[in-house]
Protein backbone atom coordinates (compact mmCIF):
# COMPACT_ATOMS: atom_id res chain seq x y z
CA UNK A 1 -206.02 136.56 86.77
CA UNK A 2 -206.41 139.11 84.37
CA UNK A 3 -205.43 137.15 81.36
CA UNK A 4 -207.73 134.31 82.42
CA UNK A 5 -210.72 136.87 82.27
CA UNK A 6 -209.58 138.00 79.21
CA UNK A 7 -209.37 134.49 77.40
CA UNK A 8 -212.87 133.76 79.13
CA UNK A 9 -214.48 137.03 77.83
CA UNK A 10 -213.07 136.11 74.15
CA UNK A 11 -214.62 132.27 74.60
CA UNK A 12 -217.45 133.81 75.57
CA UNK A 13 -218.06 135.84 72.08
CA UNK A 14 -216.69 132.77 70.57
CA UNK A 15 -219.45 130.88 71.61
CA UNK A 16 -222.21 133.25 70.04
CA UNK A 17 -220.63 132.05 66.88
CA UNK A 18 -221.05 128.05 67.18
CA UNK A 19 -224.38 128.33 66.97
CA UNK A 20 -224.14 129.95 63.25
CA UNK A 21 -221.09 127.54 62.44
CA UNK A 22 -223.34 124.76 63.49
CA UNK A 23 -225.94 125.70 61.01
CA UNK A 24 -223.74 126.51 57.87
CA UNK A 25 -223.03 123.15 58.69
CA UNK A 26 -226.20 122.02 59.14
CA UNK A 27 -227.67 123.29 56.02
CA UNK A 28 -224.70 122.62 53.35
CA UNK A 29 -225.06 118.88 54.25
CA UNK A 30 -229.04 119.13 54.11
CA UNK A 31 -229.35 121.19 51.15
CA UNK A 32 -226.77 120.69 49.18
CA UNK A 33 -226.89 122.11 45.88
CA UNK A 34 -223.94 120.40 43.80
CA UNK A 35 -225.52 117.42 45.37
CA UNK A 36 -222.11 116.25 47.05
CA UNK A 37 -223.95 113.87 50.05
CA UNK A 38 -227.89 113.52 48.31
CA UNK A 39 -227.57 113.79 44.52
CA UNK A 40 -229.31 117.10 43.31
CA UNK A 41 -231.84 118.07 41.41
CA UNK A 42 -234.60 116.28 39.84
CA UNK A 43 -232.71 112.03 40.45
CA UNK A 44 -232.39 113.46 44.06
CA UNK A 45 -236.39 113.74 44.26
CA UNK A 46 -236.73 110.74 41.81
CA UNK A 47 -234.29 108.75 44.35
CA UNK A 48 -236.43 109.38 47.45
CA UNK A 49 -240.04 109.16 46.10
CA UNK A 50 -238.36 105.56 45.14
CA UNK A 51 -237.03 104.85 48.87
CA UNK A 52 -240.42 105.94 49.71
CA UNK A 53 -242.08 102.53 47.85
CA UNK A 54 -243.19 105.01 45.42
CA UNK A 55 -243.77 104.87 41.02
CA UNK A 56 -243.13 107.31 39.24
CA UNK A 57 -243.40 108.93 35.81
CA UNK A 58 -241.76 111.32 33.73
CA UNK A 59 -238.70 108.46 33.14
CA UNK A 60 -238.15 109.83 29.92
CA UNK A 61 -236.33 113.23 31.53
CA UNK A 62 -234.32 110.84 33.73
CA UNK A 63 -231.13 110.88 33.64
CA UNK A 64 -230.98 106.84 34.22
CA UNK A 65 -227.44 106.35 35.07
CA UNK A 66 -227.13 109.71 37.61
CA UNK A 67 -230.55 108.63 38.97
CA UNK A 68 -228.58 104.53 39.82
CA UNK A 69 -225.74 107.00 41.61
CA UNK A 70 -228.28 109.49 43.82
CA UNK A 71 -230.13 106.13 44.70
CA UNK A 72 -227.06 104.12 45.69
CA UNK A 73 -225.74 107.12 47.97
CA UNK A 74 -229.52 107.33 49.68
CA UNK A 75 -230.51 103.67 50.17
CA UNK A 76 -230.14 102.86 53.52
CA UNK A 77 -229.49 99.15 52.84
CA UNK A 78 -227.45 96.78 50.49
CA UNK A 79 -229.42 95.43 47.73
CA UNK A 80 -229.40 91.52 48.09
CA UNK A 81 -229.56 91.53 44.39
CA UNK A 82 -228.25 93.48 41.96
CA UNK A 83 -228.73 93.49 38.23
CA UNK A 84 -227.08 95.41 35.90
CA UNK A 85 -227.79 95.79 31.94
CA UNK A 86 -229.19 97.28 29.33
CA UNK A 87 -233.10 97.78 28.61
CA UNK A 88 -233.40 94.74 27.16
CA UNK A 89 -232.92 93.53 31.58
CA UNK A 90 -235.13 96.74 32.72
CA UNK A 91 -238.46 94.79 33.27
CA UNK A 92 -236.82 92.22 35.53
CA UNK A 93 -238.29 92.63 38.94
CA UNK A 94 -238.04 91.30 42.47
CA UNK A 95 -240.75 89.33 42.20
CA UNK A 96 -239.32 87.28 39.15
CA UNK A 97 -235.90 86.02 40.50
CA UNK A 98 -235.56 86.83 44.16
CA UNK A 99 -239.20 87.51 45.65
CA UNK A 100 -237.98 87.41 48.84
CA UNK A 101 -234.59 89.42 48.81
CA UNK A 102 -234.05 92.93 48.19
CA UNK A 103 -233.66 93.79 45.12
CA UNK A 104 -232.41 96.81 42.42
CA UNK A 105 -232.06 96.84 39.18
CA UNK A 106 -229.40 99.20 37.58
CA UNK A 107 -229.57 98.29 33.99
CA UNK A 108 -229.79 101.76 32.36
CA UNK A 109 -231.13 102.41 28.55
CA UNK A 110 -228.30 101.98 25.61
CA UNK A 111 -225.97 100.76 28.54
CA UNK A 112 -222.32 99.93 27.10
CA UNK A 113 -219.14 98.28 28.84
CA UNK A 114 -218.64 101.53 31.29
CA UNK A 115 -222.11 100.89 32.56
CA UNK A 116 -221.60 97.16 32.78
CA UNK A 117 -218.96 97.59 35.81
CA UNK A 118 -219.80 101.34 37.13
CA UNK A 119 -223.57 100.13 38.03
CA UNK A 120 -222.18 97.69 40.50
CA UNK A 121 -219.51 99.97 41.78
CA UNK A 122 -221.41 102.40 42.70
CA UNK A 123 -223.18 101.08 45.33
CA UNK A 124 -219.88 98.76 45.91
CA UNK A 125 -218.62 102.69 46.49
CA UNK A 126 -220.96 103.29 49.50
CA UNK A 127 -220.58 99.95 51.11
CA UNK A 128 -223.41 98.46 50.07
CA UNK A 129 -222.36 95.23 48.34
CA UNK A 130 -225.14 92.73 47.32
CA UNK A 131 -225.33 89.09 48.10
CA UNK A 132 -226.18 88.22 44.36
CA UNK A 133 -225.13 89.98 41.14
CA UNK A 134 -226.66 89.51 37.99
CA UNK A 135 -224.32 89.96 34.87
CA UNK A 136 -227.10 90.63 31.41
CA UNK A 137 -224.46 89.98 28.76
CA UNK A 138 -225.12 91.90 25.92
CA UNK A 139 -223.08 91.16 22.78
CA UNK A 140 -222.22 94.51 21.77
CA UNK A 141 -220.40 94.69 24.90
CA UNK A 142 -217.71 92.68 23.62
CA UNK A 143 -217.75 94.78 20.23
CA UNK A 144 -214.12 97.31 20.51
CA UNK A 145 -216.28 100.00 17.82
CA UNK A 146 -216.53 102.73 19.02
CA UNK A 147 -220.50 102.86 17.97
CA UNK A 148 -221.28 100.25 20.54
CA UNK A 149 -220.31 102.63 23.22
CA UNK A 150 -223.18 105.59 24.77
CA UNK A 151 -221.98 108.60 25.11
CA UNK A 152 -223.79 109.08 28.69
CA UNK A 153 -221.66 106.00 30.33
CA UNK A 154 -219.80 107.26 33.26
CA UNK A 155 -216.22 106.95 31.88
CA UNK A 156 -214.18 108.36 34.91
CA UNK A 157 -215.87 106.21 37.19
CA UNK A 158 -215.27 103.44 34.88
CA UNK A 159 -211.11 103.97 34.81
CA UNK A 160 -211.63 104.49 38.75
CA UNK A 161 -213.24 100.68 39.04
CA UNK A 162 -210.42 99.34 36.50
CA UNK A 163 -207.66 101.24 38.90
CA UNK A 164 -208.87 100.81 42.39
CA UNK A 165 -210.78 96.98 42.28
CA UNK A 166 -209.46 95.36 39.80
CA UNK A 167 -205.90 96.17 39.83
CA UNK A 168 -205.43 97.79 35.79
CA UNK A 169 -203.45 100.28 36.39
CA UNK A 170 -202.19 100.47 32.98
CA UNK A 171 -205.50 102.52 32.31
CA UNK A 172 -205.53 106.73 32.54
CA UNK A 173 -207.29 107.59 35.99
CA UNK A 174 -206.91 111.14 37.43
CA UNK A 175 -208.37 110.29 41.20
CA UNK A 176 -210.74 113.02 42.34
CA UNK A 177 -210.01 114.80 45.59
CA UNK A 178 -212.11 112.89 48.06
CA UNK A 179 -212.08 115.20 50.58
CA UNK A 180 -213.83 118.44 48.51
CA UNK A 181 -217.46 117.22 49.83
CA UNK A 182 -216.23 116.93 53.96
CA UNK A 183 -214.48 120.57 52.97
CA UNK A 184 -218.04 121.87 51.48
CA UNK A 185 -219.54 121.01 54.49
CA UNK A 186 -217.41 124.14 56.50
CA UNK A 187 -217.39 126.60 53.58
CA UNK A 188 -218.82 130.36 53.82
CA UNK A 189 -219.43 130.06 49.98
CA UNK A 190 -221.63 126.63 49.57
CA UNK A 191 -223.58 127.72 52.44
CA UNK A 192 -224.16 130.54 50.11
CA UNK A 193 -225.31 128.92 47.43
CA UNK A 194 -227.18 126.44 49.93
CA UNK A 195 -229.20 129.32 50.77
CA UNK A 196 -229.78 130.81 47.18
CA UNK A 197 -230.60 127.43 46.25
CA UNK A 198 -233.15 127.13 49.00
CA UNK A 199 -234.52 130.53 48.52
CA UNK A 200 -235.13 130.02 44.51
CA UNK A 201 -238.21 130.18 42.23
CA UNK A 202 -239.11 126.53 41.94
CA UNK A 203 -242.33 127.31 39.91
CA UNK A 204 -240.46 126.42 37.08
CA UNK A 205 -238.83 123.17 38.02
CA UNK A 206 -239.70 120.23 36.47
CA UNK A 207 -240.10 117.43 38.91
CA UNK A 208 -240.81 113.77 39.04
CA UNK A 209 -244.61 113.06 39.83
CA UNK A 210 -245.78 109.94 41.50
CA UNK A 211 -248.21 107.60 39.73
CA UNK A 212 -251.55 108.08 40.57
CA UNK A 213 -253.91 104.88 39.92
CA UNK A 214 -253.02 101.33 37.59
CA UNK A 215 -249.44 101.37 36.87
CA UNK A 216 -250.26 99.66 34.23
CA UNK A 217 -251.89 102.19 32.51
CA UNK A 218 -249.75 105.00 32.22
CA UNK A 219 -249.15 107.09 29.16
CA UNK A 220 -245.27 106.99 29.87
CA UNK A 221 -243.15 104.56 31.19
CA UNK A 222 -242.33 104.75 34.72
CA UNK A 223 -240.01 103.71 37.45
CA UNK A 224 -240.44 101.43 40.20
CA UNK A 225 -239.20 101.11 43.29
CA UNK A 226 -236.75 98.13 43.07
CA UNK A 227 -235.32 100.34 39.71
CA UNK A 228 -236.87 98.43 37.09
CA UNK A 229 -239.50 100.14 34.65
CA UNK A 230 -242.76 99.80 33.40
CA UNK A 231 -243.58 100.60 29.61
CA UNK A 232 -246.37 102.87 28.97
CA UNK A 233 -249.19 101.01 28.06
CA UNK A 234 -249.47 101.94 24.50
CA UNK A 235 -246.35 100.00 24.23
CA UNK A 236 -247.22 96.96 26.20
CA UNK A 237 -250.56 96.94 23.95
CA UNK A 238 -248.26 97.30 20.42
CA UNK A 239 -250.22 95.97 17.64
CA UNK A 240 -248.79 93.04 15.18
CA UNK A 241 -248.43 95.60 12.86
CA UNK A 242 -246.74 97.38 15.35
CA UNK A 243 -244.44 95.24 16.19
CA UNK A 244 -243.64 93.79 12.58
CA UNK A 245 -242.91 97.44 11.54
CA UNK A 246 -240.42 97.81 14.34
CA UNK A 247 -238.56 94.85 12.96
CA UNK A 248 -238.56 95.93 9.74
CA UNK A 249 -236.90 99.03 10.96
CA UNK A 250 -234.17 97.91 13.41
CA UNK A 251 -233.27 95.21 10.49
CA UNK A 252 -233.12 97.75 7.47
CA UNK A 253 -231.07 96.54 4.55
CA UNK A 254 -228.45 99.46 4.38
CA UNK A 255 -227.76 99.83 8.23
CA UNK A 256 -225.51 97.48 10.45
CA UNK A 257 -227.65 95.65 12.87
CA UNK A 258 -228.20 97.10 16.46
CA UNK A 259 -224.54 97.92 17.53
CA UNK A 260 -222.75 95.09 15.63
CA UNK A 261 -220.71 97.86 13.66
CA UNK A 262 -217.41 96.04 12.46
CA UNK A 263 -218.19 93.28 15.13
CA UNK A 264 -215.35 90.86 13.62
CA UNK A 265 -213.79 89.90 16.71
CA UNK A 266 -214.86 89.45 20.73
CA UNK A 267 -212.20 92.64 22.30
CA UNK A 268 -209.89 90.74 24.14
CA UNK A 269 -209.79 94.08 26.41
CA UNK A 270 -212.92 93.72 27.92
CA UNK A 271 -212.85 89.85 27.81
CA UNK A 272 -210.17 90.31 30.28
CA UNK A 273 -211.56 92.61 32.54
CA UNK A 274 -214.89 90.52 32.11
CA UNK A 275 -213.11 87.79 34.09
CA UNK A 276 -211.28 89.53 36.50
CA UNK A 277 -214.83 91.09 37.37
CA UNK A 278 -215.97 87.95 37.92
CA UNK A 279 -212.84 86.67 40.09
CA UNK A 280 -213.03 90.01 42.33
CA UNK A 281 -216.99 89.15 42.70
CA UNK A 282 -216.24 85.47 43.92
CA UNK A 283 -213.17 86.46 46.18
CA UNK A 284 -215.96 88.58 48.28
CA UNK A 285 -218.29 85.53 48.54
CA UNK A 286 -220.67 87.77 45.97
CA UNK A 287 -222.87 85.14 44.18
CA UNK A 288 -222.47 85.72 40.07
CA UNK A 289 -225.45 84.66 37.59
CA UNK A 290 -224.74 85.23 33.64
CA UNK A 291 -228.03 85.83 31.67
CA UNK A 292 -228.29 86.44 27.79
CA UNK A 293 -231.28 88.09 26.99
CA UNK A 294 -232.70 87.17 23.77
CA UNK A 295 -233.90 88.77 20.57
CA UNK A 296 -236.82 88.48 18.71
CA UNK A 297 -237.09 85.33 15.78
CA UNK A 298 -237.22 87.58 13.00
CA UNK A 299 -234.43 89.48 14.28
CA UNK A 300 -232.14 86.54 14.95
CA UNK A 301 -232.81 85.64 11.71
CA UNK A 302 -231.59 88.31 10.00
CA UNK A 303 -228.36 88.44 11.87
CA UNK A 304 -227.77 85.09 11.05
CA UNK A 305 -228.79 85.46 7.45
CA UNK A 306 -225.98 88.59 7.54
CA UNK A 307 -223.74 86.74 9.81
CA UNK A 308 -220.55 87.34 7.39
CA UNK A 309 -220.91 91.86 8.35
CA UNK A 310 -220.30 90.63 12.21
CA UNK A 311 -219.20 87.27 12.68
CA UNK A 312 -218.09 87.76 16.18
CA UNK A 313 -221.85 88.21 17.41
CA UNK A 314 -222.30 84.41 17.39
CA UNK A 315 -218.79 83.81 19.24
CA UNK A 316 -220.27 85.70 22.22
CA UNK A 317 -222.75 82.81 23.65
CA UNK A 318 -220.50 80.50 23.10
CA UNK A 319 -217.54 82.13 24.90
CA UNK A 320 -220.45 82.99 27.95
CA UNK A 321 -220.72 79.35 27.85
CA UNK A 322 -217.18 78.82 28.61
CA UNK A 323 -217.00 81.73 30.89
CA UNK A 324 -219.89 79.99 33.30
CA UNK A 325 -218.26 76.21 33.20
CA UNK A 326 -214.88 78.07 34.13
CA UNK A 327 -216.21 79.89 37.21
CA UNK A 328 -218.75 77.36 38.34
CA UNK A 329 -221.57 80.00 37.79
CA UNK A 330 -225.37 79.11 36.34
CA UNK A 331 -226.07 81.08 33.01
CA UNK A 332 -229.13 81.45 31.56
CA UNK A 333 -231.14 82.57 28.27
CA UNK A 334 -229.64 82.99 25.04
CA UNK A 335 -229.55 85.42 21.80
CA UNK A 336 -231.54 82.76 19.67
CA UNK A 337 -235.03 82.59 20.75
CA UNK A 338 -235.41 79.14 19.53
CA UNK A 339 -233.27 77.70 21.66
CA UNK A 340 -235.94 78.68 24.61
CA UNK A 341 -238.70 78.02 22.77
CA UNK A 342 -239.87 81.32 22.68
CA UNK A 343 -242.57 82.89 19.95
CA UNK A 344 -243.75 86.22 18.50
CA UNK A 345 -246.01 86.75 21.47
CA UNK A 346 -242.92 86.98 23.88
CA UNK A 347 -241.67 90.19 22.47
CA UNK A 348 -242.48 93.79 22.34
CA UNK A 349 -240.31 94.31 19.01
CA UNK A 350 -236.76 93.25 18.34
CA UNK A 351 -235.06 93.92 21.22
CA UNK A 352 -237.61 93.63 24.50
CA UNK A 353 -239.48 90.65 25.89
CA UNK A 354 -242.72 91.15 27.29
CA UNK A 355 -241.59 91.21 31.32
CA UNK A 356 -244.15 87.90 31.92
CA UNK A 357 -242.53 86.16 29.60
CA UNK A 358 -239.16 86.81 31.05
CA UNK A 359 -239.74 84.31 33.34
CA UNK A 360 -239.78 81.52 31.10
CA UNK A 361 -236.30 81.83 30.94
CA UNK A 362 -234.93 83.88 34.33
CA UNK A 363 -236.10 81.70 36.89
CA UNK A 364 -235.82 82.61 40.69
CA UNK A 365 -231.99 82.65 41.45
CA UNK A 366 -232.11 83.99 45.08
CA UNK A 367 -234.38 82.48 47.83
């Protein structure tokens, strides 16, 4: 008898202790500072003003490709359709290829062949697969230099996609220890730093702001809701002179054309992994759509005028070409502008089509 009183008088002090257990808990998984569950810092406030339905500015201290993660852990739903890219696919919007199907678009600015297969995986990563993915071939992702890769791609996460989905093991990957976020959620010392976190001087953050009247006349670009972005209006409103001035830059005499540095052959590296993205896609009944976003006349011009400092640039299309027949898939656009019939009027400066006149080319893919 006396043991049982003694074992209930120790529950009993036990007990005043759940209720503290039960809030480190509570507040390492709801504050989280390392952003281990939400994302931290400014793309965690950036990711839910967007779940919210809200635009906002300040894209330019975005960190694009962190901001695609935080929003991929938070969204509560699978995109139906996903696009992934570069900026030259950032306008593209629900509303121009799949008005009635959810939508995101994860291209992210100077995207290389890391970003190409880490924006799908990670939302693949939290179960949230879409119906339809959209593949904007670039041709510098085919290009082995190293100057057509970005320095703020997400290699790890890249080797972890090659590894785990698509079976290439013959690539470096150190896996990460899954389990450090669950073990976070019981630890003395992150509810710690949950608390100093918490408890800081915020009056010097700098935060996301949602946009207040036209989005269409902001001073800064800004990002909307389904991921895609909206260039300030000073851009949208560039002058001929404007424009003509950027193509006389990105086509300077003395400089290799925009990431075409030794482009003399397609990388049979990421050709490979190109297709086997394409067969793990189809295997999980995961629609595929190619598009080739153009360039601007004067631009194509040049590159063909130069065509002998990067042949391989114009084997690109034509491989795409081949890729779609193979697969079954539709493809869409190309790198010569002429071949859609498109004019001076349809692009911002070299590289970016005005968004309304993407749809001359990207029609609606997903109904």
């Amino acid at each position: 008898m006396k043991s049982l009183k003694d074992f209930l008088k120790v529950s009993a002090k036990l007990s005043l202790f759940v209720p503290i257990f039960l809030f480190m808990i509570f507040c390492n998984y709801k504050i989280d500072p390392s952003g281990l569950f939400f994302g931290a810092g400014f793309e965690r406030v950036a990711s839910e003003y967007l779940l919210e339905g809200n635009y906002i500015s300040g894209y330019e201290r975005l960190d694009g490709r962190k901001l695609n993660e935080v929003y991929a852990m938070n969204v509560p739903y699978a995109p139906q359709v996903l696009i992934n890219g570069s900026s030259r696919s950032m306008t593209i919007t629900a509303d121009m290829i799949c008005p009635n199907k959810t939508f995101y678009n994860a291209s992210n600015v100077g995207a290389d062949r890391y970003d190409f297969f880490t924006s799908y995986y990670i939302f693949a990563k939290e179960g949230k697969e879409p119906e339809t993915m959209v593949l904007s071939l670039d041709a510098w992702l085919f290009n082995s230099d190293s100057e057509a890769l970005d320095e703020r791609s997400n290699k790890e996460l890249y080797y972890e996609f090659l590894n785990k989905e698509l079976g290439l093991t013959q690539y470096s990957y150190t896996p990460k220890n899954e389990n450090i976020k669950y073990k976070a959620l019981f630890s003395p010392s992150y509810f710690q730093s949950s608390i100093k976190y918490y408890l800081r001087d915020r009056t010097q953050d700098i935060m996301p702001e949602i946009v207040q009247g036209d989005i269409y006349a902001q001073t800064s670009a800004i990002k909307c809701p389904d991921g895609s972005i909206i260039y300030d209006k000073a851009f949208m409103n560039s002058t001929r002179d404007q424009i003509d001035y950027a193509l006389i830059t990105a086509t300077y005499p003395d400089q290799p054309l925009l990431k075409m540095y030794n482009f003399d052959h397609l990388d049979p590296e990421f050709m490979e992994q190109l297709e086997l993205f394409i067969e793990y896609l189809q295997r999980k009944n995961i629609q595929v759509v190619l598009y080739i976003p153009p360039y601007q006349e004067y631009f194509y011009s040049v590159a063909v005028a130069r065509k002998e400092q990067h042949p391989a640039f114009f084997e690109v299309e034509d491989y795409c070409h081949k890729l779609a027949e193979k697969y079954n898939i539709p493809i869409y656009g190309s790198y010569d502008p002429q071949k859609l019939g498109l004019v001076y009027e349809d692009f911002l400066d070299a590289f970016h089509m005005r968004p309304k006149s993407i749809s001359k080319i990207l029609p609606v893919i997903a109904y």
